[in-house]
C-alpha atoms as a PDB file:
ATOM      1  CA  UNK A   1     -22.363  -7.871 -34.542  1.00  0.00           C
ATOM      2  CA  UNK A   2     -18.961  -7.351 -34.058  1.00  0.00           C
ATOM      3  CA  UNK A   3     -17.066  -8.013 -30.788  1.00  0.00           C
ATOM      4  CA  UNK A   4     -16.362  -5.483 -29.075  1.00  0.00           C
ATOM      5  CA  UNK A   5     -13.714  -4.601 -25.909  1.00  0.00           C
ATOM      6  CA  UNK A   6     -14.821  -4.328 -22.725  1.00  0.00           C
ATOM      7  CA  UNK A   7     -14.393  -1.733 -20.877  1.00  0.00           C
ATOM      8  CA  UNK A   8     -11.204  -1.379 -18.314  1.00  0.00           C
ATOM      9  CA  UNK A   9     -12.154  -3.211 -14.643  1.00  0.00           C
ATOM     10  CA  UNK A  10     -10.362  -0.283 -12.785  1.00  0.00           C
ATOM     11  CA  UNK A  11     -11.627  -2.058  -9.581  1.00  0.00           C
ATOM     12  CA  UNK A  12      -9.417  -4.890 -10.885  1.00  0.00           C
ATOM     13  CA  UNK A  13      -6.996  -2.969 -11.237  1.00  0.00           C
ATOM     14  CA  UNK A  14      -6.982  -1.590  -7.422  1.00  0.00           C
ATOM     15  CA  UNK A  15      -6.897  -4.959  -6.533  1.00  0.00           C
ATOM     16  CA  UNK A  16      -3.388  -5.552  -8.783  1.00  0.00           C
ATOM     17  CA  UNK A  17      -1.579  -2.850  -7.024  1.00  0.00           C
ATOM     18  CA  UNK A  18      -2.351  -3.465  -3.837  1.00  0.00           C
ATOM     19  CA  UNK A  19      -1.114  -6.903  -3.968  1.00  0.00           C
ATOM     20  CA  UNK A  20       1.854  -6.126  -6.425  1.00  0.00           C
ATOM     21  CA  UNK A  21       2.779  -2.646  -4.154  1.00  0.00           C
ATOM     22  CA  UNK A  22       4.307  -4.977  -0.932  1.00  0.00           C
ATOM     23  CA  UNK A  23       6.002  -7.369  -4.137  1.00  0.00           C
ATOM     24  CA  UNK A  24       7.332  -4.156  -5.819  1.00  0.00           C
ATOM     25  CA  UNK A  25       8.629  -2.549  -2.465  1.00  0.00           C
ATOM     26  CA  UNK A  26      10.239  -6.452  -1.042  1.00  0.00           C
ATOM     27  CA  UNK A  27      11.940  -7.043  -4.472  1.00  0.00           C
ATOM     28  CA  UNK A  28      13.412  -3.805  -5.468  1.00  0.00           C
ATOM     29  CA  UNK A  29      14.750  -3.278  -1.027  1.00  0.00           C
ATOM     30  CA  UNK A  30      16.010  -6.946  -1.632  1.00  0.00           C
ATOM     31  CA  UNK A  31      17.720  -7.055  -5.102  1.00  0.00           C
ATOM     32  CA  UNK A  32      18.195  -3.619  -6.199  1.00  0.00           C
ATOM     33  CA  UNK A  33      17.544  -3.152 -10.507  1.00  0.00           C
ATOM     34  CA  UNK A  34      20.078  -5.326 -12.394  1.00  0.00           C
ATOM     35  CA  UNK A  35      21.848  -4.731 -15.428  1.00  0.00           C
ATOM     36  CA  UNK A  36      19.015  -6.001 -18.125  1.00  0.00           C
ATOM     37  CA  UNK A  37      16.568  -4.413 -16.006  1.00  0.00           C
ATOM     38  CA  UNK A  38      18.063  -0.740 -15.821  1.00  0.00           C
ATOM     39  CA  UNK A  39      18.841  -0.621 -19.479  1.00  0.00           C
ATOM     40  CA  UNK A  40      15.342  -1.087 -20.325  1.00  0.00           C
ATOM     41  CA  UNK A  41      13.891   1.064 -17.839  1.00  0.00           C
ATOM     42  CA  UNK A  42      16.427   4.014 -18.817  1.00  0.00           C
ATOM     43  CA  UNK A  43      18.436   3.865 -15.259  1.00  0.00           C
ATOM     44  CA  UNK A  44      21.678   3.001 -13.494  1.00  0.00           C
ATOM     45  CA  UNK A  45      21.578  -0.580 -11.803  1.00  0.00           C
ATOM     46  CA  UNK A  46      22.262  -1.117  -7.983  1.00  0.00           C
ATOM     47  CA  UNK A  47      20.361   0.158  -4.594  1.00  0.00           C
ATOM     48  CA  UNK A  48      19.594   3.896  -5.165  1.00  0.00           C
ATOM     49  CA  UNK A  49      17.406   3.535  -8.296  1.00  0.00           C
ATOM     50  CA  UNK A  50      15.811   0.841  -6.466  1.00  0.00           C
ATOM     51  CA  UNK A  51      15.102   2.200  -3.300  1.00  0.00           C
ATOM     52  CA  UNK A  52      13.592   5.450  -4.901  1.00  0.00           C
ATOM     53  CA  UNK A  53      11.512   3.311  -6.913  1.00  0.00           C
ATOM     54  CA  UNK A  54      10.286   1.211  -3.901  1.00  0.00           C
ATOM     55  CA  UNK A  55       9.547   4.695  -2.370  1.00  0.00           C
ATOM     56  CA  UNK A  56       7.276   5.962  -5.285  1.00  0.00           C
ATOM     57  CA  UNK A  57       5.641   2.482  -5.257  1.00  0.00           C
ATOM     58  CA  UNK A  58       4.858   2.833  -1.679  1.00  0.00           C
ATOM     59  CA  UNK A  59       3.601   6.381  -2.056  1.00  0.00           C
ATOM     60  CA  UNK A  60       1.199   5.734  -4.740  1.00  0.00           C
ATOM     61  CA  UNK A  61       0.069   2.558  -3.404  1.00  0.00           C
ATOM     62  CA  UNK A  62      -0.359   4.003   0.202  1.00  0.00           C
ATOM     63  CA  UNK A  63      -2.647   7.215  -1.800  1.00  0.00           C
ATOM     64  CA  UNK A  64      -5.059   4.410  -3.527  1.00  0.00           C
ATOM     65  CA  UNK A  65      -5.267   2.137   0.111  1.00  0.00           C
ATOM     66  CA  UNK A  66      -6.093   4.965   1.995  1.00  0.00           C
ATOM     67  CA  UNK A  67      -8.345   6.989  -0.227  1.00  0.00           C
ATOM     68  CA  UNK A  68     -10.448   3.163  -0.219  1.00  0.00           C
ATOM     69  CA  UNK A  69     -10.472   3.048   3.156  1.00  0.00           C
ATOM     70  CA  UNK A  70     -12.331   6.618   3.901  1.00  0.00           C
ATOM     71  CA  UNK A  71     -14.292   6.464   0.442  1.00  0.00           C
ATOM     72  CA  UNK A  72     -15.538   3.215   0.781  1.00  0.00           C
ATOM     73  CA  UNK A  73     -15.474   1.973   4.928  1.00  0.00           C
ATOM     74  CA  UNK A  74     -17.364   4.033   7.498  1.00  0.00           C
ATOM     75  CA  UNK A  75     -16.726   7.816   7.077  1.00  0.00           C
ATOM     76  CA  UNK A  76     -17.521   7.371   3.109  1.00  0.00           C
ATOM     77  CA  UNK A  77     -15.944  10.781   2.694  1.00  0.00           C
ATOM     78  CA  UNK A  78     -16.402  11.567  -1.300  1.00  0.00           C
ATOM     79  CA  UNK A  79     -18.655   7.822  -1.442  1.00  0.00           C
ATOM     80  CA  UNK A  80     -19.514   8.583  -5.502  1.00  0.00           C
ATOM     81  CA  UNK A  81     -15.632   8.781  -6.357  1.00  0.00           C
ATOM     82  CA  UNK A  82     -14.850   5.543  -8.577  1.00  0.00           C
ATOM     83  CA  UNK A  83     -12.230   3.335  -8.615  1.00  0.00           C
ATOM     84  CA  UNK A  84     -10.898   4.871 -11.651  1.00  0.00           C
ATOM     85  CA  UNK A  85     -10.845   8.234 -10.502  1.00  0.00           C
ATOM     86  CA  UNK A  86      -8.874   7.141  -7.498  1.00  0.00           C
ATOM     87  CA  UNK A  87      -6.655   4.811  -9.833  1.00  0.00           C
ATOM     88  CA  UNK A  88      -6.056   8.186 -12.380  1.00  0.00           C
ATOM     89  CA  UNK A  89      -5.445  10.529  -8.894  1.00  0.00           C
ATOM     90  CA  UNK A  90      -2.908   8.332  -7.715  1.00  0.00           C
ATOM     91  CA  UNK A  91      -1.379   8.334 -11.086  1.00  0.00           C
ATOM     92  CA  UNK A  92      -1.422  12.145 -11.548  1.00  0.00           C
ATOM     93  CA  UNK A  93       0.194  12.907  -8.079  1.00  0.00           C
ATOM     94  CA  UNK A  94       3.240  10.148  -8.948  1.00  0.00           C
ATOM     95  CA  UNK A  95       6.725  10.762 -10.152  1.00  0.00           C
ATOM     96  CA  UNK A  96       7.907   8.652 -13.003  1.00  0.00           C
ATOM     97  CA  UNK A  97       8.313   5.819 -11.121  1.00  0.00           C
ATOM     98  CA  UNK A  98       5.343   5.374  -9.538  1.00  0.00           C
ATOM     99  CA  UNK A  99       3.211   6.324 -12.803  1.00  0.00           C
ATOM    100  CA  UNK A 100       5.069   3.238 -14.785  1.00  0.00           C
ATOM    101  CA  UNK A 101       4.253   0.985 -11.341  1.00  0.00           C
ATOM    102  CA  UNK A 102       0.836   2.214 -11.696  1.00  0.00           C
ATOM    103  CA  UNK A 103       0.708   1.521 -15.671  1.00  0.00           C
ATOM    104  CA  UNK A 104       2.289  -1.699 -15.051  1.00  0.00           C
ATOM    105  CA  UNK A 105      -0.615  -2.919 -12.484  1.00  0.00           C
ATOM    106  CA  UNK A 106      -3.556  -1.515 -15.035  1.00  0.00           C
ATOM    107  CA  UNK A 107      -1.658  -3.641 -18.130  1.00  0.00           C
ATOM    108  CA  UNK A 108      -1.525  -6.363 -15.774  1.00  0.00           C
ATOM    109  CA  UNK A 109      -5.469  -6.017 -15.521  1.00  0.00           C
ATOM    110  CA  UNK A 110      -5.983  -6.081 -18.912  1.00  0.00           C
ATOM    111  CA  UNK A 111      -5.830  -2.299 -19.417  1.00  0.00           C
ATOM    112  CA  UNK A 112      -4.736  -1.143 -22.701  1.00  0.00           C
ATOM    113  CA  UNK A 113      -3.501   2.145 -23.241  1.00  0.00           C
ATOM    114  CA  UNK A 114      -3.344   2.903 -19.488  1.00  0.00           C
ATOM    115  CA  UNK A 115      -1.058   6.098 -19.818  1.00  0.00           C
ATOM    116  CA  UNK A 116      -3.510   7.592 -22.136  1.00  0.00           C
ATOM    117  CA  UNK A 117      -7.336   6.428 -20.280  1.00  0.00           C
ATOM    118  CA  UNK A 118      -5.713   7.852 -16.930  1.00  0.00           C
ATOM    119  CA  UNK A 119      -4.724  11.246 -18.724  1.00  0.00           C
ATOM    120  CA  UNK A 120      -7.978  11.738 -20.062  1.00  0.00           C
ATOM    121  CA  UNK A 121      -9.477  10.979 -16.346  1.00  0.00           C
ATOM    122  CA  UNK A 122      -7.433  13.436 -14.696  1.00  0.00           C
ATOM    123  CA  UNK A 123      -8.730  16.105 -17.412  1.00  0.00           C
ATOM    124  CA  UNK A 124     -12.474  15.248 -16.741  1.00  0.00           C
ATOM    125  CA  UNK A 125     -12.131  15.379 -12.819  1.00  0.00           C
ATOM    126  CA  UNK A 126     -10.360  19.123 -13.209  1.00  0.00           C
ATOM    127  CA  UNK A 127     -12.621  21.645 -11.936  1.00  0.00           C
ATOM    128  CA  UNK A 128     -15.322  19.277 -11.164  1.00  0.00           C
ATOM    129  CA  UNK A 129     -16.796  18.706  -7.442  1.00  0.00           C
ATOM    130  CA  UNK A 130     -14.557  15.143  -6.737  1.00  0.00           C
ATOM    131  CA  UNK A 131     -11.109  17.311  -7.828  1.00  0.00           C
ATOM    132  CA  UNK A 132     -10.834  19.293  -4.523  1.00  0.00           C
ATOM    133  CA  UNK A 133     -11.925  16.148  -2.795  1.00  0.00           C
ATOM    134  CA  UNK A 134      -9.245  14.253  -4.378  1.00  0.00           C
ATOM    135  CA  UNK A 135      -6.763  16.533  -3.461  1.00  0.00           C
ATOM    136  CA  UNK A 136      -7.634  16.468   0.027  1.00  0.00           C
ATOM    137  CA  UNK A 137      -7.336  12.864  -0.218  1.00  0.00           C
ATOM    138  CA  UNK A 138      -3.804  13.379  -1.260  1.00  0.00           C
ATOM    139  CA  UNK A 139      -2.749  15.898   1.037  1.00  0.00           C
ATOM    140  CA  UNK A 140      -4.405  13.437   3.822  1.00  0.00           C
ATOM    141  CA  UNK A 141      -2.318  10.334   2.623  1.00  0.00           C
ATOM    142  CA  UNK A 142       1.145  12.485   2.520  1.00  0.00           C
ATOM    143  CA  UNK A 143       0.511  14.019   5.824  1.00  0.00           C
ATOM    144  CA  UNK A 144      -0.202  10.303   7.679  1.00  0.00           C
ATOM    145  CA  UNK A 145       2.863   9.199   5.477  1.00  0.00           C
ATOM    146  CA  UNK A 146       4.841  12.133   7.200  1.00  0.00           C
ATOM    147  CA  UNK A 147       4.011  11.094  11.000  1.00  0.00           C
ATOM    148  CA  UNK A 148       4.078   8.420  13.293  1.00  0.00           C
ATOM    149  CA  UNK A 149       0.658   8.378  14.041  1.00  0.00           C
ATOM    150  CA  UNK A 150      -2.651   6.935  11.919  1.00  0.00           C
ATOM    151  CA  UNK A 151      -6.002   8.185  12.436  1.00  0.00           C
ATOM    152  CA  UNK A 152      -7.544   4.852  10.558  1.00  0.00           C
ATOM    153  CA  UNK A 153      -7.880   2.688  13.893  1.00  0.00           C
ATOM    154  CA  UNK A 154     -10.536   5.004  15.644  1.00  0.00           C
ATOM    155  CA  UNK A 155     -12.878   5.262  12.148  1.00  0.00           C
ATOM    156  CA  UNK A 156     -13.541   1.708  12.824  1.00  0.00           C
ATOM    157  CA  UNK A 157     -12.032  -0.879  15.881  1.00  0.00           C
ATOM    158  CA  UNK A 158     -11.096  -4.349  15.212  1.00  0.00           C
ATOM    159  CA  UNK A 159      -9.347  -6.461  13.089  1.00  0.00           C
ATOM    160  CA  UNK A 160     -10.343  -5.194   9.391  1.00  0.00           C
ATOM    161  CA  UNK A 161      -8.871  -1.642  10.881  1.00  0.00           C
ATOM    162  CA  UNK A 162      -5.663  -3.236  12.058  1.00  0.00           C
ATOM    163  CA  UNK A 163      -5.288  -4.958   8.779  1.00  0.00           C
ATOM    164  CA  UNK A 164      -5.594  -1.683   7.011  1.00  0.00           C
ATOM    165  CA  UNK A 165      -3.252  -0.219   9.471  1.00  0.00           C
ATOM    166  CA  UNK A 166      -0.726  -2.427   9.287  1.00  0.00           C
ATOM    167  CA  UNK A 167      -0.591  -2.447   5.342  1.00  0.00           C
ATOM    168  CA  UNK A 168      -0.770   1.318   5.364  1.00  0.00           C
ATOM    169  CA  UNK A 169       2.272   1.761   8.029  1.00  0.00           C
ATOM    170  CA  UNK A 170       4.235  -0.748   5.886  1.00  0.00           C
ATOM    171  CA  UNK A 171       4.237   1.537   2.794  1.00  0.00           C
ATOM    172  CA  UNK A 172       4.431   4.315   4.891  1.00  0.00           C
ATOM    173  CA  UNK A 173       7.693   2.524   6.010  1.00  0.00           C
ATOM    174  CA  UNK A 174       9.330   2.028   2.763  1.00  0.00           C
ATOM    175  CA  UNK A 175       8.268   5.767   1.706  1.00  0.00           C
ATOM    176  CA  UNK A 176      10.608   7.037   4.394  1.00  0.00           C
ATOM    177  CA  UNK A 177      13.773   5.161   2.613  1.00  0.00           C
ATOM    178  CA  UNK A 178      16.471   7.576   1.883  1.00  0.00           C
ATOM    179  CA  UNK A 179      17.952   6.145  -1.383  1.00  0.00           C
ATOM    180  CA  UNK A 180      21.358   5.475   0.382  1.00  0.00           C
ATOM    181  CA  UNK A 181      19.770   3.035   2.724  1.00  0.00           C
ATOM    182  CA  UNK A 182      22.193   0.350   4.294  1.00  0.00           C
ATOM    183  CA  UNK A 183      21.419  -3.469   3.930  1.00  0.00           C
ATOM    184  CA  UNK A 184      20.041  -3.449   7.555  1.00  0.00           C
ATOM    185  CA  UNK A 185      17.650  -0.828   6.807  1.00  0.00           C
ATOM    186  CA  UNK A 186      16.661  -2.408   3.591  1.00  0.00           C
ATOM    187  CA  UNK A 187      16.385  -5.538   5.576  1.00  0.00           C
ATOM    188  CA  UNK A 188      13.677  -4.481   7.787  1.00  0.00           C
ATOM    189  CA  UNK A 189      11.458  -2.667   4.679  1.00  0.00           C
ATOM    190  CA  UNK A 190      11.901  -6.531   3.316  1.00  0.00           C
ATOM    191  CA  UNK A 191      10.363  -7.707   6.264  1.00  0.00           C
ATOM    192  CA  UNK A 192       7.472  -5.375   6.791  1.00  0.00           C
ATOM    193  CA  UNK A 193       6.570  -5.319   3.250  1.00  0.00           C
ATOM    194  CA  UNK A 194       6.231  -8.872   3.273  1.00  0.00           C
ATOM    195  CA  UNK A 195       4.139  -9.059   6.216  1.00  0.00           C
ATOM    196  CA  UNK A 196       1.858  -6.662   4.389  1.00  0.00           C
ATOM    197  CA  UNK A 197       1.589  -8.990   1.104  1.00  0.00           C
ATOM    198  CA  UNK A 198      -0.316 -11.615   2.764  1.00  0.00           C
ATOM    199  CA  UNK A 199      -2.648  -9.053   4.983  1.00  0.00           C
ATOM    200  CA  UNK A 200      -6.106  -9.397   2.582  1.00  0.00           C
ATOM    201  CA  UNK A 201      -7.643  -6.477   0.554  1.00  0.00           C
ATOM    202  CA  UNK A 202     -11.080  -6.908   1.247  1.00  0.00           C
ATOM    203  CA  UNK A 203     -12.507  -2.899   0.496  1.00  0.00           C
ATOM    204  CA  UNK A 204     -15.435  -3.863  -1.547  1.00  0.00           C
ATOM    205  CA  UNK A 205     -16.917  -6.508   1.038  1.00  0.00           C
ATOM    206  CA  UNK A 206     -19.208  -5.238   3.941  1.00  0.00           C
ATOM    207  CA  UNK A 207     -17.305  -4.346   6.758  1.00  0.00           C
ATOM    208  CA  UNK A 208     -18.439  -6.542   9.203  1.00  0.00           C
ATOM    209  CA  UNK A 209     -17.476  -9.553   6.400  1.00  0.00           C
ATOM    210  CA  UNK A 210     -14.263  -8.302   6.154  1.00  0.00           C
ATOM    211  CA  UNK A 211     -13.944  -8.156   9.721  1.00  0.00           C
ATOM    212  CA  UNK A 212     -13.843 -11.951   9.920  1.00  0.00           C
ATOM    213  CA  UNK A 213     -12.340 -12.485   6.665  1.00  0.00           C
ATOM    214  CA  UNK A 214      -9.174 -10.716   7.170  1.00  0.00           C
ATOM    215  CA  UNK A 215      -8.458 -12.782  10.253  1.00  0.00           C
ATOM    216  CA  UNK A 216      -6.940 -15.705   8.051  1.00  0.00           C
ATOM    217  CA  UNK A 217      -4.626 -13.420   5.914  1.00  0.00           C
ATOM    218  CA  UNK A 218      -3.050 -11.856   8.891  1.00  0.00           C
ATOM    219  CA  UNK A 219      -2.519 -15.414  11.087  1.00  0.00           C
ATOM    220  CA  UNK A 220      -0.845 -16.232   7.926  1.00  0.00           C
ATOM    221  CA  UNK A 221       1.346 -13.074   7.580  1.00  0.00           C
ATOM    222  CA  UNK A 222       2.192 -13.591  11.288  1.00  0.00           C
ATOM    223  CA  UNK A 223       3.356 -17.156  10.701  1.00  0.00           C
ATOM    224  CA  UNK A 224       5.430 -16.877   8.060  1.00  0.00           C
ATOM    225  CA  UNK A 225       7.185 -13.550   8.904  1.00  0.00           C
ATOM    226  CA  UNK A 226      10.583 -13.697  10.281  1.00  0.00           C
ATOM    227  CA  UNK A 227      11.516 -12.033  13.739  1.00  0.00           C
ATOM    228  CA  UNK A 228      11.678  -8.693  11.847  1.00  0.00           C
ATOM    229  CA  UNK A 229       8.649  -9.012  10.265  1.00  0.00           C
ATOM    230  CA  UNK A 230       6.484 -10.351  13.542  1.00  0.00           C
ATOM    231  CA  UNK A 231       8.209  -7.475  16.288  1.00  0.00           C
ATOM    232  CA  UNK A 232       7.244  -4.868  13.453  1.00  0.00           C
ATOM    233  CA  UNK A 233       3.391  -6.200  13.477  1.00  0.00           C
ATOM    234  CA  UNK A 234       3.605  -6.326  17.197  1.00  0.00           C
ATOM    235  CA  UNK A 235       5.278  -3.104  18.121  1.00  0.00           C
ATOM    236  CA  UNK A 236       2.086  -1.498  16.107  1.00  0.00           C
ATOM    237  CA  UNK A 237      -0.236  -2.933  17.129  1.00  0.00           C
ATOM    238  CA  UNK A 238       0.991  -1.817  20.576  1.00  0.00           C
ATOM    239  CA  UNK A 239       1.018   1.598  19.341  1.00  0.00           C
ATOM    240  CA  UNK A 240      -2.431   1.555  18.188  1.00  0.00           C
ATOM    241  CA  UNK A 241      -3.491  -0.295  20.532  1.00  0.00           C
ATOM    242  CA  UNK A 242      -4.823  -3.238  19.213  1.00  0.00           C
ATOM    243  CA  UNK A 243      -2.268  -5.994  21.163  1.00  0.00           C
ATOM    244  CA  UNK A 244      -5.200  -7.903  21.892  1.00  0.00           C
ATOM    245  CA  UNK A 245      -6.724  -7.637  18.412  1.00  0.00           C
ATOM    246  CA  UNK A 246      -3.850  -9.093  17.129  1.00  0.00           C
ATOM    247  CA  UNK A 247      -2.972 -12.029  20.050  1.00  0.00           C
ATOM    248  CA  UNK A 248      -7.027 -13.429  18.937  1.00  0.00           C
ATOM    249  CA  UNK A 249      -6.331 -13.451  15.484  1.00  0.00           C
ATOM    250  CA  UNK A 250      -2.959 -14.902  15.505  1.00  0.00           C
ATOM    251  CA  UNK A 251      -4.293 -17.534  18.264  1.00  0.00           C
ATOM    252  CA  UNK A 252      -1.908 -16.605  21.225  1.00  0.00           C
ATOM    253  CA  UNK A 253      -2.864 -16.335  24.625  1.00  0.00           C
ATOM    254  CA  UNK A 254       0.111 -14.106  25.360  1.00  0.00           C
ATOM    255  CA  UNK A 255       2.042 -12.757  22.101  1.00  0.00           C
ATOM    256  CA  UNK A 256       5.883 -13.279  22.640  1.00  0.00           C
ATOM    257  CA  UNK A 257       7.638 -10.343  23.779  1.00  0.00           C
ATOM    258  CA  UNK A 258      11.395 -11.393  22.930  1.00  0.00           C
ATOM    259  CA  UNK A 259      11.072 -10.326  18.912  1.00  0.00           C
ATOM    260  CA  UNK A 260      12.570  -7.203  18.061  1.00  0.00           C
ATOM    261  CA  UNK A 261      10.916  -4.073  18.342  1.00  0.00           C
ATOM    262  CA  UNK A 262       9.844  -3.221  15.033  1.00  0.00           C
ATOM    263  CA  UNK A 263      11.470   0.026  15.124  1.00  0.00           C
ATOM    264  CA  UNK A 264      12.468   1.686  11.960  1.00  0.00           C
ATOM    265  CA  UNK A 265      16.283   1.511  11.615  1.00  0.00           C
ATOM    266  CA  UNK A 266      18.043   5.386  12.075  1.00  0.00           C
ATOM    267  CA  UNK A 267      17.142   7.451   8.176  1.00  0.00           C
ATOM    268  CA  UNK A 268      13.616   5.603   7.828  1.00  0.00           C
ATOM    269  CA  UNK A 269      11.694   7.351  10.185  1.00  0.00           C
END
């Protein structure tokens, strides 16, 4: 018989994006798009390109993070969604930049074609049942991008939640980037987007596992961040109230209190 392809792991390709979303969002804040790198993604080089890229990065990524967390974790709003429905929603609400990000992550997982399999989706899902769920989904993910608060924390306390919090509120961070943003500004979406690379993306394990498996990930994210990176976890996880959660896993009796605040520099917010 002949061989044939196998079909496109879209769960795979969750998993691509939401480890490649904090690299995407650090690099771009950090280096801007050179010369080589503009002319053969059709813009100008330098910061502004950049930054709006990091922001459509963030947005899409923050869309496919949070729609796992209430499909998949306790409220299991719209539970029979797949992972490629979410993938090809995320994709269909991007601008440009955030639908070649997305494309990117799903060749990157062995996706051929993506453009085309994620079009096709997005026709199949219109006036179905999981459409006017999606969109709800959406609308949900823009509005917690849009405030300073995060209803994730009360679905489910503990340390898996704060790990999804603090991933979520670092691309909720970088979405807020106006494209003019100074190097101090850019500094601190560095820092909190690479805090949020080495928090763990653990959506298909049983919550309780993931609960104890995150814990590793995030002592690690708190070691190696910086000062900016550290008083952005801290300050919140004050805010949502999970100080303590935070001093266990990071195995502090007290957590120090001279880091910076964390506070999004004036424009980001």
């Amino acid at each position: 018989m002949p061989d044939t392809e196998p079909p496109p792991d879209w769960s795979r390709c969750v998993g691509v994006a939401m480890k490649w979303a904090p690299l995407a969002v650090r690099g771009k804040v950090r280096h801007g798009i050179g010369p080589e790198e503009a002319e053969a993604l059709g813009c100008e080089p330098g910061f502004p390109e950049a930054v709006r890229y990091a922001v459509e990065v963030a947005r899409a990524g923050h869309f496919l993070r949070y729609a796992q967390w209430r499909t998949r974790w306790p409220t299991r709003v719209g539970r029979d969604i797949s992972d490629q429905e979410l993938y090809a929603w995320a994709w269909h609400t991007s601008g440009s930049w955030g639908r070649h990000w997305l494309e990117e992550c799903a060749a990157g997982a062995g996706v051929r074609d993506a453009a085309g399999c994620l079009q096709q989706c997005v026709r199949d899902l219109r006036g179905g049942p999981r459409e006017p769920v999606l969109a709800a989904l959406a609308r949900r993910s823009t509005a917690a991008m849009a405030t300073d608060t995060d209803d994730l924390p009360r679905y489910f306390p503990g340390t898996a939640s704060l790990n999804e919090a603090l991933w979520l509120l670092a691309m909720r961070h970088a979405a807020r980037l106006a494209p003019d943003a100074d190097e101090r500004t850019r500094a601190l979406a560095y820092a909190t987007a690479d805090f949020a690379d080495n928090l763990a993306y653990l959506h298909h394990a049983p919550p309780l596992a993931a609960g104890v498996l995150v814990r590793w990930p995030m002592r690690y994210a708190w070691r190696v961040a910086g000062p900016d990176g550290r008083g952005w976890a801290l300050a919140h996880a004050e805010r949502l109230g999970r100080r303590g959660t935070l001093q266990r896993v990071i195995l502090h009796r007290l957590v120090p209190t001279d880091l910076g605040d964390g506070e999004p520099a004036e424009g980001t917010r």
